[in-house]
C-alpha atoms as a PDB file:
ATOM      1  CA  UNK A   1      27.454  -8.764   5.040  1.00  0.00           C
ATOM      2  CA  UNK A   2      24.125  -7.915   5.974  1.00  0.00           C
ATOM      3  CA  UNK A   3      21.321  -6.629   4.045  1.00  0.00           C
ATOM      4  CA  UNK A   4      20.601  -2.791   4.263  1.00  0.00           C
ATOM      5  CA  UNK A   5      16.929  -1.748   5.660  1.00  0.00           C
ATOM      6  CA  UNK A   6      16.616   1.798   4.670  1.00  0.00           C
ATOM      7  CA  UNK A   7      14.546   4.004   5.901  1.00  0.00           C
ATOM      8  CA  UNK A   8      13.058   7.299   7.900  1.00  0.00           C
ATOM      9  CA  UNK A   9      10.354   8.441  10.114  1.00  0.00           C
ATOM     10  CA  UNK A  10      10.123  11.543   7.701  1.00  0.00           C
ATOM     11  CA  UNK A  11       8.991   9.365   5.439  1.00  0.00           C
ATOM     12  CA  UNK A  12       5.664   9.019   7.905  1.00  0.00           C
ATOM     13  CA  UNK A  13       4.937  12.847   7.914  1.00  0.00           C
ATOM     14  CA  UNK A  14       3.927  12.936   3.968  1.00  0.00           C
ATOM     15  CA  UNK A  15      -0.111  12.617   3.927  1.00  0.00           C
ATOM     16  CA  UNK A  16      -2.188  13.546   0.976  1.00  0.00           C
ATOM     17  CA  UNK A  17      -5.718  13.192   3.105  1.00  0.00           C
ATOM     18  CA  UNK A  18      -7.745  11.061   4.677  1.00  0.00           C
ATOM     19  CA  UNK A  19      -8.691   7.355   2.591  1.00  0.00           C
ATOM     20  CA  UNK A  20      -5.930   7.948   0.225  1.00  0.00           C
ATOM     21  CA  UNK A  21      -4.378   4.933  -0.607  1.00  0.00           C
ATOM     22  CA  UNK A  22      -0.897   6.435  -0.198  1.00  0.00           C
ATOM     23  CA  UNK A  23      -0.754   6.227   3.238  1.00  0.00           C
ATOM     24  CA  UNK A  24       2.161   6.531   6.318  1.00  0.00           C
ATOM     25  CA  UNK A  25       0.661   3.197   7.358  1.00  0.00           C
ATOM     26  CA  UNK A  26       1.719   1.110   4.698  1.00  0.00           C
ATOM     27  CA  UNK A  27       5.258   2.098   6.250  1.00  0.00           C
ATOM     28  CA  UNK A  28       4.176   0.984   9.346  1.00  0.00           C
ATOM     29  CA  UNK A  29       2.871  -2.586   8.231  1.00  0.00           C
ATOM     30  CA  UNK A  30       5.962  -3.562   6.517  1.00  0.00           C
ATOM     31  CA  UNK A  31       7.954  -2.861   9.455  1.00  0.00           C
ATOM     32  CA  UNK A  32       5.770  -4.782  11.739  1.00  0.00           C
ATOM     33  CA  UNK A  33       5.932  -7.828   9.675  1.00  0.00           C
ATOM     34  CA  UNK A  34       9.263  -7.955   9.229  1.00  0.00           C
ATOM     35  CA  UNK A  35       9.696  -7.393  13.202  1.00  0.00           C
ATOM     36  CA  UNK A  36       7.267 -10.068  13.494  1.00  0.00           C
ATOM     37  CA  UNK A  37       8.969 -12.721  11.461  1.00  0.00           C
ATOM     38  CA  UNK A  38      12.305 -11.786  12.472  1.00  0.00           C
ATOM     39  CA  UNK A  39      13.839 -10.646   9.163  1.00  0.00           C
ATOM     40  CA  UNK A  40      15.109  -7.502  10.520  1.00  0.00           C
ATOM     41  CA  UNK A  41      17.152  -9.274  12.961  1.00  0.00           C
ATOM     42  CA  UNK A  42      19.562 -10.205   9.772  1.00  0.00           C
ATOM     43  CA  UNK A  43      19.415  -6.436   8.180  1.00  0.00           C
ATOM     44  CA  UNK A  44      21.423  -3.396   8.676  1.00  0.00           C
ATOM     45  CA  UNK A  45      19.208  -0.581   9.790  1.00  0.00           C
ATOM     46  CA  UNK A  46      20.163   3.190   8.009  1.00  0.00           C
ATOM     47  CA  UNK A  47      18.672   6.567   8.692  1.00  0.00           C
ATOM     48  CA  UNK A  48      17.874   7.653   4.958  1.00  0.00           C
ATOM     49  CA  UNK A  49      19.615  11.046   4.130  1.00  0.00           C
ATOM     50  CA  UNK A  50      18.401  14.166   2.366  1.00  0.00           C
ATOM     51  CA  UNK A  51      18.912  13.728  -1.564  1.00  0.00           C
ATOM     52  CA  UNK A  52      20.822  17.096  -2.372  1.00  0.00           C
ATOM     53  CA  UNK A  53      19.216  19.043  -5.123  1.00  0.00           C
ATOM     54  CA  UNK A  54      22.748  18.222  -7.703  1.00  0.00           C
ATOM     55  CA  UNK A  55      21.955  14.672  -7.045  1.00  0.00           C
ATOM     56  CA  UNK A  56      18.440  14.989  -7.884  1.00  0.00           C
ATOM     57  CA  UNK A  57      19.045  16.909 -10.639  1.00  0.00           C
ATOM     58  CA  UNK A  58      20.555  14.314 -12.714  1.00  0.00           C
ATOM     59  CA  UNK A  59      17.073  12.363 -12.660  1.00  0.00           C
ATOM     60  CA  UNK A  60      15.111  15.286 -13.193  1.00  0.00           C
ATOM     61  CA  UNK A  61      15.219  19.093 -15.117  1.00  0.00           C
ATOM     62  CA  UNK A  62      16.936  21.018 -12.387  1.00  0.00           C
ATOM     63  CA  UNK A  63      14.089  23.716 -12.754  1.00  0.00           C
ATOM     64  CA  UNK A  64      11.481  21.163 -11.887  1.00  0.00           C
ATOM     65  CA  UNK A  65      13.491  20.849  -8.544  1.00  0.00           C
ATOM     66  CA  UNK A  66      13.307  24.084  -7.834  1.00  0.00           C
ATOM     67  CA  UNK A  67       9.734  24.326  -8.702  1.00  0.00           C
ATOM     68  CA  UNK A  68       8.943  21.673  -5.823  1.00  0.00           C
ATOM     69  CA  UNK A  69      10.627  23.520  -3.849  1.00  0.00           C
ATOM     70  CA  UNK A  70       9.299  26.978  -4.078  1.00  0.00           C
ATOM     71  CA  UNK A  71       5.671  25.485  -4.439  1.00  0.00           C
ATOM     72  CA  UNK A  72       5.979  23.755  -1.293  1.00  0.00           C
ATOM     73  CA  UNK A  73       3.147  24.375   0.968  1.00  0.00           C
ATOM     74  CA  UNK A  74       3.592  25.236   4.895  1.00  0.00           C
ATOM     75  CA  UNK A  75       0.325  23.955   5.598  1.00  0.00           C
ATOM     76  CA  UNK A  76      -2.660  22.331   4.178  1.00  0.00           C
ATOM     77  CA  UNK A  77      -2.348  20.595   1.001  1.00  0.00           C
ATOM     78  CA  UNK A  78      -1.893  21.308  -2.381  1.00  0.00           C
ATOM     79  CA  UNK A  79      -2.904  19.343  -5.330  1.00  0.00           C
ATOM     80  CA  UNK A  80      -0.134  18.793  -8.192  1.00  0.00           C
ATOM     81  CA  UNK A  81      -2.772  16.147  -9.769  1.00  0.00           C
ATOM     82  CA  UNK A  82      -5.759  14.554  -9.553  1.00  0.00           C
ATOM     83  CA  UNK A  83      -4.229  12.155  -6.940  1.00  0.00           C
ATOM     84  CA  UNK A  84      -1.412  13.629  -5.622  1.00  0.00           C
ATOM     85  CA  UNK A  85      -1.137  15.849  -3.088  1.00  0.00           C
ATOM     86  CA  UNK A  86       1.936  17.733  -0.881  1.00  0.00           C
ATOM     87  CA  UNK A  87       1.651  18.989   2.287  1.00  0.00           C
ATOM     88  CA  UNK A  88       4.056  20.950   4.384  1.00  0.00           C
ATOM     89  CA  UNK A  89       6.328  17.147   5.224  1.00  0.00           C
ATOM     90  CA  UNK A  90       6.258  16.062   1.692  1.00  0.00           C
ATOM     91  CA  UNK A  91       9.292  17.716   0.309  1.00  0.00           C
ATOM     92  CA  UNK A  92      11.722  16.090   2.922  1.00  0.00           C
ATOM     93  CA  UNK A  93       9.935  12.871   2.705  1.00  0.00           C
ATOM     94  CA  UNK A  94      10.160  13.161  -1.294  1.00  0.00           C
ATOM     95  CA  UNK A  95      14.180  14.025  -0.931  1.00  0.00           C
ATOM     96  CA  UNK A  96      14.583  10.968   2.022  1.00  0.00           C
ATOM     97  CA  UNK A  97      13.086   8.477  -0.305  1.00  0.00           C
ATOM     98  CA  UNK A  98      15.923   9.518  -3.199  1.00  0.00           C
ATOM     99  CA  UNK A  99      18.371   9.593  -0.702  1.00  0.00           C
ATOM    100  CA  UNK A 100      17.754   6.218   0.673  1.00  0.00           C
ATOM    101  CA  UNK A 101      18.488   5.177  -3.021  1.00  0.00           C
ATOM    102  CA  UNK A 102      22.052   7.122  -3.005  1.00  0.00           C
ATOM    103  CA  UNK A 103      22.511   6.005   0.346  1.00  0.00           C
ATOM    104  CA  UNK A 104      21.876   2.272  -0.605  1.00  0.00           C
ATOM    105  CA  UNK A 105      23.744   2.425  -3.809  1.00  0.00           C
ATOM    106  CA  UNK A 106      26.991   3.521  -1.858  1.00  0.00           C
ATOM    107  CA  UNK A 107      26.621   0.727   0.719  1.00  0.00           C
ATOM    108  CA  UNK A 108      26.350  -1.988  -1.827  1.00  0.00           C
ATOM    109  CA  UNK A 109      29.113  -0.752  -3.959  1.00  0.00           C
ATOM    110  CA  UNK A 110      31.531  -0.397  -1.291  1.00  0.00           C
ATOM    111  CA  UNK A 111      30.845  -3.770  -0.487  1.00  0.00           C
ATOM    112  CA  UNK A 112      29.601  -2.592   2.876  1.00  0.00           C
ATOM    113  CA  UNK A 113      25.994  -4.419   2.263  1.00  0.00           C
ATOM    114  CA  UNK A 114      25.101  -7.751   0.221  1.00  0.00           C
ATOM    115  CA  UNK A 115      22.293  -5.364  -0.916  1.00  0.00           C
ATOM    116  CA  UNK A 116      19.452  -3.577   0.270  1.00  0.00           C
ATOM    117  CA  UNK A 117      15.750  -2.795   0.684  1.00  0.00           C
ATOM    118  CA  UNK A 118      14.726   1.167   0.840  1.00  0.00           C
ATOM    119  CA  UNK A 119      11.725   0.992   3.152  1.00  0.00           C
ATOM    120  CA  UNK A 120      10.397   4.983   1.626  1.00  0.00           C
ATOM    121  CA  UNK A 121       7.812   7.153   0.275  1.00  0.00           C
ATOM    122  CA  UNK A 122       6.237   8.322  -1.396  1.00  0.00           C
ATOM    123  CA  UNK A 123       7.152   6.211  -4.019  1.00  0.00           C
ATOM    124  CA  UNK A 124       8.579   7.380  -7.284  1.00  0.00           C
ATOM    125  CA  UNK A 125       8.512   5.022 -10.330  1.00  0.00           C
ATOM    126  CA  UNK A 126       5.898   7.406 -12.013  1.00  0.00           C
ATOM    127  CA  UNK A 127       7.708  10.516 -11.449  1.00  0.00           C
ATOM    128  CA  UNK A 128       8.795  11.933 -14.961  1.00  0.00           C
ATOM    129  CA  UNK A 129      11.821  14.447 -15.608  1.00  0.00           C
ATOM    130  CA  UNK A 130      10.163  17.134 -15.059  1.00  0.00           C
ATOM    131  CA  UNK A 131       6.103  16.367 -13.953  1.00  0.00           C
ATOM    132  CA  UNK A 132       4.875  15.039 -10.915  1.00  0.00           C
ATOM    133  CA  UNK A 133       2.293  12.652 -10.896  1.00  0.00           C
ATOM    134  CA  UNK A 134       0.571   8.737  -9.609  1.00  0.00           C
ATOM    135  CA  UNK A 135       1.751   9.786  -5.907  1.00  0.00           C
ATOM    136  CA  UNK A 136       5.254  10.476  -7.161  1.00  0.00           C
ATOM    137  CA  UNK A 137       7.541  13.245  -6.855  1.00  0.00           C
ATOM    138  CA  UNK A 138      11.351  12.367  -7.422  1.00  0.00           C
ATOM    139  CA  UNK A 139      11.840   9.126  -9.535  1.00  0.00           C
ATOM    140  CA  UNK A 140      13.359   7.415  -6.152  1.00  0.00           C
ATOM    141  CA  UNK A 141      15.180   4.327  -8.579  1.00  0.00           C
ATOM    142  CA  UNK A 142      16.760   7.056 -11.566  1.00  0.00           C
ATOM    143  CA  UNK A 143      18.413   9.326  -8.710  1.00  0.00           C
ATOM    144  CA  UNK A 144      20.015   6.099  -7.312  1.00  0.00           C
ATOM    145  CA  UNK A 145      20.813   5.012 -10.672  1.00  0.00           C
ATOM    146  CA  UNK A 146      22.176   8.478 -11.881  1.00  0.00           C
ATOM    147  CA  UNK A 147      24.335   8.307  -9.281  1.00  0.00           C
ATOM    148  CA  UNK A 148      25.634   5.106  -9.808  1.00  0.00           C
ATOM    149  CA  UNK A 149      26.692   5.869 -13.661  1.00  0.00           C
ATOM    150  CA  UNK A 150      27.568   9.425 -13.137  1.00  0.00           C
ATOM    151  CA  UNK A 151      29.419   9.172 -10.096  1.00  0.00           C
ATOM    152  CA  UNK A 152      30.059   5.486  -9.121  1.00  0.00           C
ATOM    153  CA  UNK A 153      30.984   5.028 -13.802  1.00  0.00           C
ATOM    154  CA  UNK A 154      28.950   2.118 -13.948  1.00  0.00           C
ATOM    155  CA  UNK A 155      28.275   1.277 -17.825  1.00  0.00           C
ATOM    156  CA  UNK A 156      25.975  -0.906 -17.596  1.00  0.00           C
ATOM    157  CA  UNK A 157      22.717  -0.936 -14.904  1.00  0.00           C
ATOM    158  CA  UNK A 158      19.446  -3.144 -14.977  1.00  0.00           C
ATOM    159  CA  UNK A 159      16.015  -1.609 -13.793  1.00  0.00           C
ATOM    160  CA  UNK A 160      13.301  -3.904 -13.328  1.00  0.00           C
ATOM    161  CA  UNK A 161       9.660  -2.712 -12.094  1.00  0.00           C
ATOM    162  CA  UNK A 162       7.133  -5.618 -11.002  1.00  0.00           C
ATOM    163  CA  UNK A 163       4.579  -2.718  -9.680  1.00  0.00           C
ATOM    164  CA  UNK A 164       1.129  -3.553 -11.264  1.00  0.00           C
ATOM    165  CA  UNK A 165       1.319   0.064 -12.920  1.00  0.00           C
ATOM    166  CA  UNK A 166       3.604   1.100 -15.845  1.00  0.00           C
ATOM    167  CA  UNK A 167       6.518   3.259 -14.344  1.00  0.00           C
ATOM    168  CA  UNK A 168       6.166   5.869 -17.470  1.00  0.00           C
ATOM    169  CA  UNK A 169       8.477   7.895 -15.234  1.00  0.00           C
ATOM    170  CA  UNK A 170      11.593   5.901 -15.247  1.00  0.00           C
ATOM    171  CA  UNK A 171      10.903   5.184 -19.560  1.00  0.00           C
ATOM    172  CA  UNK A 172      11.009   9.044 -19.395  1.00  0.00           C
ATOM    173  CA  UNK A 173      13.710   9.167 -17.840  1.00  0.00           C
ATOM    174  CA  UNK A 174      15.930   6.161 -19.004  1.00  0.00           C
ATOM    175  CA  UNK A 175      14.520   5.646 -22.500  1.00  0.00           C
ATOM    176  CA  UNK A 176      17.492   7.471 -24.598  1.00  0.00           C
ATOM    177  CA  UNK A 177      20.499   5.889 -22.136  1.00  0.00           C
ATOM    178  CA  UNK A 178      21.647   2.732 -23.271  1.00  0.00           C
ATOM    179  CA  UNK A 179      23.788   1.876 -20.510  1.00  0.00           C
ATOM    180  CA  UNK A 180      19.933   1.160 -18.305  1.00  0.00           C
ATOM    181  CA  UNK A 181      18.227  -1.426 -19.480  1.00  0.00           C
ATOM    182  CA  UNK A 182      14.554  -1.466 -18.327  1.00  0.00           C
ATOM    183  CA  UNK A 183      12.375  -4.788 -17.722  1.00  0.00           C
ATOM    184  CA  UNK A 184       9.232  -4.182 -16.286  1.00  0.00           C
ATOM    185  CA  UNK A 185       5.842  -6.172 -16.388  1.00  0.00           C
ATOM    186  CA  UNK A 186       2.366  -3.980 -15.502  1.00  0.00           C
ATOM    187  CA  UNK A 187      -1.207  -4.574 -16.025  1.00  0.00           C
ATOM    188  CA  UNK A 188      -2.951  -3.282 -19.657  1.00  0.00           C
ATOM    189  CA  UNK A 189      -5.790  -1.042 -19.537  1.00  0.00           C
ATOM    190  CA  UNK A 190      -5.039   0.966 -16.023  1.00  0.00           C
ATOM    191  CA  UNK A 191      -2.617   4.118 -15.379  1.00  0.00           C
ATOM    192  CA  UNK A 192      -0.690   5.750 -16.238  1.00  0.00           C
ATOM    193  CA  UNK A 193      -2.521   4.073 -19.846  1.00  0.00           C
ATOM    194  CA  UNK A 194       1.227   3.877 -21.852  1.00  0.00           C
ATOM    195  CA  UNK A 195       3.648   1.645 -22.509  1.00  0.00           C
ATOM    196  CA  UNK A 196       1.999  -1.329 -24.238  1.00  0.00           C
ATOM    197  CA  UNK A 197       3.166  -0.272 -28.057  1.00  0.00           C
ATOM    198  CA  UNK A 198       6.706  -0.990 -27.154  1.00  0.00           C
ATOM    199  CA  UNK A 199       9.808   1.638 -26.929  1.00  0.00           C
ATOM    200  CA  UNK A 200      12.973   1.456 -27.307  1.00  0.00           C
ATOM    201  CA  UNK A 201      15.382  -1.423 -27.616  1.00  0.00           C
ATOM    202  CA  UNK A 202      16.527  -0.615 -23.800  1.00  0.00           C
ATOM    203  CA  UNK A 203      12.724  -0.793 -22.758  1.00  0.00           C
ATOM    204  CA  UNK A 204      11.936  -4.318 -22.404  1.00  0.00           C
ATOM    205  CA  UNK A 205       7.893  -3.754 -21.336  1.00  0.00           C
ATOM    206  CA  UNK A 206       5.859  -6.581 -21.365  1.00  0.00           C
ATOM    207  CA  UNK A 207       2.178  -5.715 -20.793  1.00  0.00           C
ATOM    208  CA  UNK A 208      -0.071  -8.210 -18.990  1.00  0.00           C
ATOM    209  CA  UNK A 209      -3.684  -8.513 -18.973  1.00  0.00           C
ATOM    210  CA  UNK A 210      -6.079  -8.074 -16.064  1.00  0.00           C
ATOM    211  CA  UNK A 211      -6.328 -11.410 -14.162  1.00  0.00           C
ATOM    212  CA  UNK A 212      -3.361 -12.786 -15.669  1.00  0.00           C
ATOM    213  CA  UNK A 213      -2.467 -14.769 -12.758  1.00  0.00           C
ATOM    214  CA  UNK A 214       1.242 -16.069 -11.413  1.00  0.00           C
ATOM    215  CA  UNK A 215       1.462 -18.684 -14.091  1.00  0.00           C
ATOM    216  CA  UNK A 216       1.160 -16.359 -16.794  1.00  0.00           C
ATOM    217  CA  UNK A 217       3.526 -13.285 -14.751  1.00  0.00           C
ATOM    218  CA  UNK A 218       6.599 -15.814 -14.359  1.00  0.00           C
ATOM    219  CA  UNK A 219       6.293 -17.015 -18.304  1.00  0.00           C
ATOM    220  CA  UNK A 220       6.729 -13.481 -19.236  1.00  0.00           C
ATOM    221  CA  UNK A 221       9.649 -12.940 -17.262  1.00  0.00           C
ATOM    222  CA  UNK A 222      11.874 -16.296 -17.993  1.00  0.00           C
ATOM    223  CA  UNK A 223      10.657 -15.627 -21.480  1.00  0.00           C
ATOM    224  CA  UNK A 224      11.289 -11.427 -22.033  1.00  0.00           C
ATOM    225  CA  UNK A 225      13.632 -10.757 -18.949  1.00  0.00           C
ATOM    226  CA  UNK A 226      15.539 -12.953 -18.260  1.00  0.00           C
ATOM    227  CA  UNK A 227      17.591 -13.361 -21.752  1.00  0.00           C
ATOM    228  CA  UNK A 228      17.520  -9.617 -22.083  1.00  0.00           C
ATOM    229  CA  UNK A 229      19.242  -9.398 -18.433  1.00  0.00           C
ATOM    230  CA  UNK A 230      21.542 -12.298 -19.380  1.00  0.00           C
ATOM    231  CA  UNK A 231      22.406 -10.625 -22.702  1.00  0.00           C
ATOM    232  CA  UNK A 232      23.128  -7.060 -20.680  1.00  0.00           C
ATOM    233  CA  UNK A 233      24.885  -8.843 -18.164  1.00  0.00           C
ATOM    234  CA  UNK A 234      24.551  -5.180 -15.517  1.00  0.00           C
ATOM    235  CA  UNK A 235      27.078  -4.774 -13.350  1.00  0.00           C
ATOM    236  CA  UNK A 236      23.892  -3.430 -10.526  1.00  0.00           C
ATOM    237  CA  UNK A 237      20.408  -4.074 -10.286  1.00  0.00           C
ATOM    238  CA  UNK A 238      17.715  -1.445  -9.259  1.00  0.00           C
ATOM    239  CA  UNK A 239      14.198  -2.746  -8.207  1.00  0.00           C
ATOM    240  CA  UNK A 240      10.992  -0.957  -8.467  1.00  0.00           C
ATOM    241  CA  UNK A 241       9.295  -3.285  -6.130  1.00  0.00           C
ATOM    242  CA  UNK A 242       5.334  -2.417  -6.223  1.00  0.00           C
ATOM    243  CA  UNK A 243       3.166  -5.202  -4.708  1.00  0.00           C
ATOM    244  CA  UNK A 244      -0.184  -3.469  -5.979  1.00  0.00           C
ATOM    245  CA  UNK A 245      -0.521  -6.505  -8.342  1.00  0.00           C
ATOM    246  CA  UNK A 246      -1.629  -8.562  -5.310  1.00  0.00           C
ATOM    247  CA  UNK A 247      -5.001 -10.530  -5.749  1.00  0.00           C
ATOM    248  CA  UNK A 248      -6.158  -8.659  -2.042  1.00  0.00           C
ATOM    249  CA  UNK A 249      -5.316  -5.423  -3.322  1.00  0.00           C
ATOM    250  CA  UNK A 250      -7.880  -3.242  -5.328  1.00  0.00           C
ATOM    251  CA  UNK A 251      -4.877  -0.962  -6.986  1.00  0.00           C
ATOM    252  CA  UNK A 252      -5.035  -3.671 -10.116  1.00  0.00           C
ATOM    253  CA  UNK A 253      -6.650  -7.113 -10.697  1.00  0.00           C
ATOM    254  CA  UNK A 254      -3.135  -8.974 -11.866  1.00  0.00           C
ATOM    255  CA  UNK A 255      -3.981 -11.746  -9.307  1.00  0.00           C
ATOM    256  CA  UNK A 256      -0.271 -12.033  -7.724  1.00  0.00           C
ATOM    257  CA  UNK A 257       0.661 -13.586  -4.336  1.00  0.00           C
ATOM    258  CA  UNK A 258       3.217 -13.786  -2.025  1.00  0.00           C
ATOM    259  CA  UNK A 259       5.053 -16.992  -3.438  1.00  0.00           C
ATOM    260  CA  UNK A 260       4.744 -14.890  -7.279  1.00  0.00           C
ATOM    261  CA  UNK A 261       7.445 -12.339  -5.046  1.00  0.00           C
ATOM    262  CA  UNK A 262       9.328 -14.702  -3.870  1.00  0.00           C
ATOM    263  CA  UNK A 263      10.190 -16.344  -7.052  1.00  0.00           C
ATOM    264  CA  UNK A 264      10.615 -13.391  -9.008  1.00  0.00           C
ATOM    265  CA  UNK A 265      13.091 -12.416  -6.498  1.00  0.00           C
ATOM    266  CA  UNK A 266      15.131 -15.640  -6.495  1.00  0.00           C
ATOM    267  CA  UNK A 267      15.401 -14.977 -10.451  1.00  0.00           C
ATOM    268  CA  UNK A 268      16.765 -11.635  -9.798  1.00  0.00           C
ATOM    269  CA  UNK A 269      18.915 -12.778  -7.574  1.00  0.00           C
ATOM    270  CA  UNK A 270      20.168 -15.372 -10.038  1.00  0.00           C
ATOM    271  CA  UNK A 271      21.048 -12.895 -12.217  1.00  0.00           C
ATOM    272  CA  UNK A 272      22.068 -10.779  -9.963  1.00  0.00           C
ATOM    273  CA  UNK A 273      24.663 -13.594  -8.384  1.00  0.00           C
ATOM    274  CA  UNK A 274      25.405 -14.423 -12.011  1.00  0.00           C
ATOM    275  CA  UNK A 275      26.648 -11.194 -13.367  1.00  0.00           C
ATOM    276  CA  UNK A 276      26.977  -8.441 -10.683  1.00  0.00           C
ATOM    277  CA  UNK A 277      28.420 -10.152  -7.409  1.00  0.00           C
ATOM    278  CA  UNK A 278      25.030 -10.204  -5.997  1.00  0.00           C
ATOM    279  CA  UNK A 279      24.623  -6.336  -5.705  1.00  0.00           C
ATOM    280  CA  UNK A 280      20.567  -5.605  -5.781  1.00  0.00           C
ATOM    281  CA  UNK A 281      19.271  -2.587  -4.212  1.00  0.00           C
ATOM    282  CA  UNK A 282      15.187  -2.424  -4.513  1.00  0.00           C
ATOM    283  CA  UNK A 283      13.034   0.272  -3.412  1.00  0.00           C
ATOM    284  CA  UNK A 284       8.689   0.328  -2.633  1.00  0.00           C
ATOM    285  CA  UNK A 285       6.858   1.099  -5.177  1.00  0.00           C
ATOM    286  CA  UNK A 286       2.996   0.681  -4.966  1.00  0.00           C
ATOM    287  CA  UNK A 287       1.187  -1.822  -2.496  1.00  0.00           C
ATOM    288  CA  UNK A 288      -1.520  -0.667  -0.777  1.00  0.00           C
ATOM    289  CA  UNK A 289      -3.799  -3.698   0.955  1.00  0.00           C
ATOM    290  CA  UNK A 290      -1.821  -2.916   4.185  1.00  0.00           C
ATOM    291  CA  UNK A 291      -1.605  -7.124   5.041  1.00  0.00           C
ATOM    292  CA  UNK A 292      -0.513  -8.063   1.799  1.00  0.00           C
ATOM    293  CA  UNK A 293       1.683  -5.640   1.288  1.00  0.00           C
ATOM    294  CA  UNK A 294       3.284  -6.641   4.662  1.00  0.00           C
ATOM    295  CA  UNK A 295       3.451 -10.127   3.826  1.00  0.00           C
ATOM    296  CA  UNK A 296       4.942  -9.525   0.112  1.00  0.00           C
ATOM    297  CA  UNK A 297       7.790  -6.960   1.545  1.00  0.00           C
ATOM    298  CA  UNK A 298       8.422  -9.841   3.682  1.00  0.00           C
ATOM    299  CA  UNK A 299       8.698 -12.671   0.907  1.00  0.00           C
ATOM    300  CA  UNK A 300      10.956 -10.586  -0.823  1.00  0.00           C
ATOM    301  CA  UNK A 301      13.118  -9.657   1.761  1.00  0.00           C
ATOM    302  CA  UNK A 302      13.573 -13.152   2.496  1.00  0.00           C
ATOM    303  CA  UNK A 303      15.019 -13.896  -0.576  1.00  0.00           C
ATOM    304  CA  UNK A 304      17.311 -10.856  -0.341  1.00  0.00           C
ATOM    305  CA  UNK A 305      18.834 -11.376   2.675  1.00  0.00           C
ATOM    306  CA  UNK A 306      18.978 -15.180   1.951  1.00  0.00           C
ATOM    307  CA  UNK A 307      16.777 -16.929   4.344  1.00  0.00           C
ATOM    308  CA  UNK A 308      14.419 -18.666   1.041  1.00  0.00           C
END
């Protein structure tokens, strides 16, 4: 089976103004380097679908959905926070990205993909039940994973977030369910300014400091992770891959690089191969230094579809 590359060119069409980080190129860059290097040649390609407002739902208050709905501009943009924006695209961008996770989380537990790689945005790790914020809308990851206990009866599901910034959103979201566990590293000191006190025992956050460096990122994941994962044993993996902690990109100052992916992957994998058959379906996050975050997609795609 091949690897799933999920994606949509509505996911282009979502702009929140000129400079802003966020941008459709970053799509754009990680397609062109996997074209480039041949990885897509080994992945299925998919046409992400529109997340129906049930689905989302389950993630997030069902009156928040609405609300994005009915404050959805037809042109120009509105501002929901100090950096995030919608403008008259966003909405069905927003609803492709969570329905690339549904979409991916079928394929992989019908055994029609090894696992996959939702190519999306905006991104959604930051996206609370019912607030908007840090470029997110819909919490892309907790629709997929809603999904998968609610409609797929999975009991037990493993989140992990590498992105250099906290995803508060998912915590919101997952904190009271034991059958998610939550691993995530982040750097200290930068937004969305939570999660270094701890939480609860499902929330395995491990808070890094700035410059921390690869050495110091891969001893806090074979040290917190890795037993906790082991322990869980999840029967599906969900991966909020940001690659914002990149040493070229100005989003954080973790001091990550490409080889830091690739091995963090491989120990996902491991678990992955170890307790759930393999099945691993990650979804963008952050990363926006366009070249490294082209390079970094591909590193970890690699490892997905087996070629490292």
């Amino acid at each position: 089976m091949l690897t799933a590359f999920i994606t949509h060119p509505d996911c282009a069409r979502h702009e929140m103004g000129a400079d802003h980080p966020e941008c459709p190129e970053r799509l754009a860059a990680i397609h062109d380097r996997l074209l480039t290097t041949g990885l897509l040649d080994y992945m299925a390609p998919y046409d992400a679908p529109l997340a129906g407002l049930a689905e989302l739902g389950r993630a997030h208050a069902p009156s928040y959905v609405q609300d994005l709905i009915d404050c959805a501009p037809t042109d120009g943009l509105l501002r929901v926070d100090p950096d995030t924006c919608m403008n008259p695209f966003t909405l069905q961008a927003a609803r492709r990205s969570a329905g690339a996770v549904l979409l991916a989380t079928d394929l992989v537990l019908a055994g029609q993909a090894s696992n996959s790689f939702c190519s999306v945005r905006p991104p959604g790790h930051h996206a609370e039940r019912a607030t908007a914020m840090g470029f997110c809308f819909f919490n892309n990851v907790a629709v997929g994973i809603r999904h998968a206990l609610d409609t797929h009866g999975l009991e037990r599901v493993a989140l992990i977030d590498f992105d250099v910034h906290h995803g508060n959103g998912s915590e919101d979201i997952f904190q009271d369910e034991p059958r998610v566990l939550m691993c995530s590293t982040f750097e200290t000191g930068i937004y969305p300014f939570c999660g270094e006190h701890g939480g609860r025992a499902n929330m395995i956050n491990v808070a890094l400091p700035p410059r921390s460096g690869g050495d110091v990122f891969r001893a806090a994941v074979t040290r917190h992770w890795l037993p906790a994962l082991d322990r869980f044993a999840p029967q599906l993996i969900y991966i909020s891959a940001g690659f914002d902690g990149h040493r070229e990109d100005d989003m954080g100052n973790l001091g990550l690089v490409e080889s830091d992916y690739t091995w963090v992957t491989r120990e996902i994998m491991r678990v992955a191969q170890g307790h759930c058959a393999g099945r691993v379906i990650s979804c963008l996050e952050g990363g926006y230094a366009l070249g490294a975050l082209g390079r970094s997609v591909a590193a970890h795609v690699k490892v997905l579809i087996g070629a490292d």
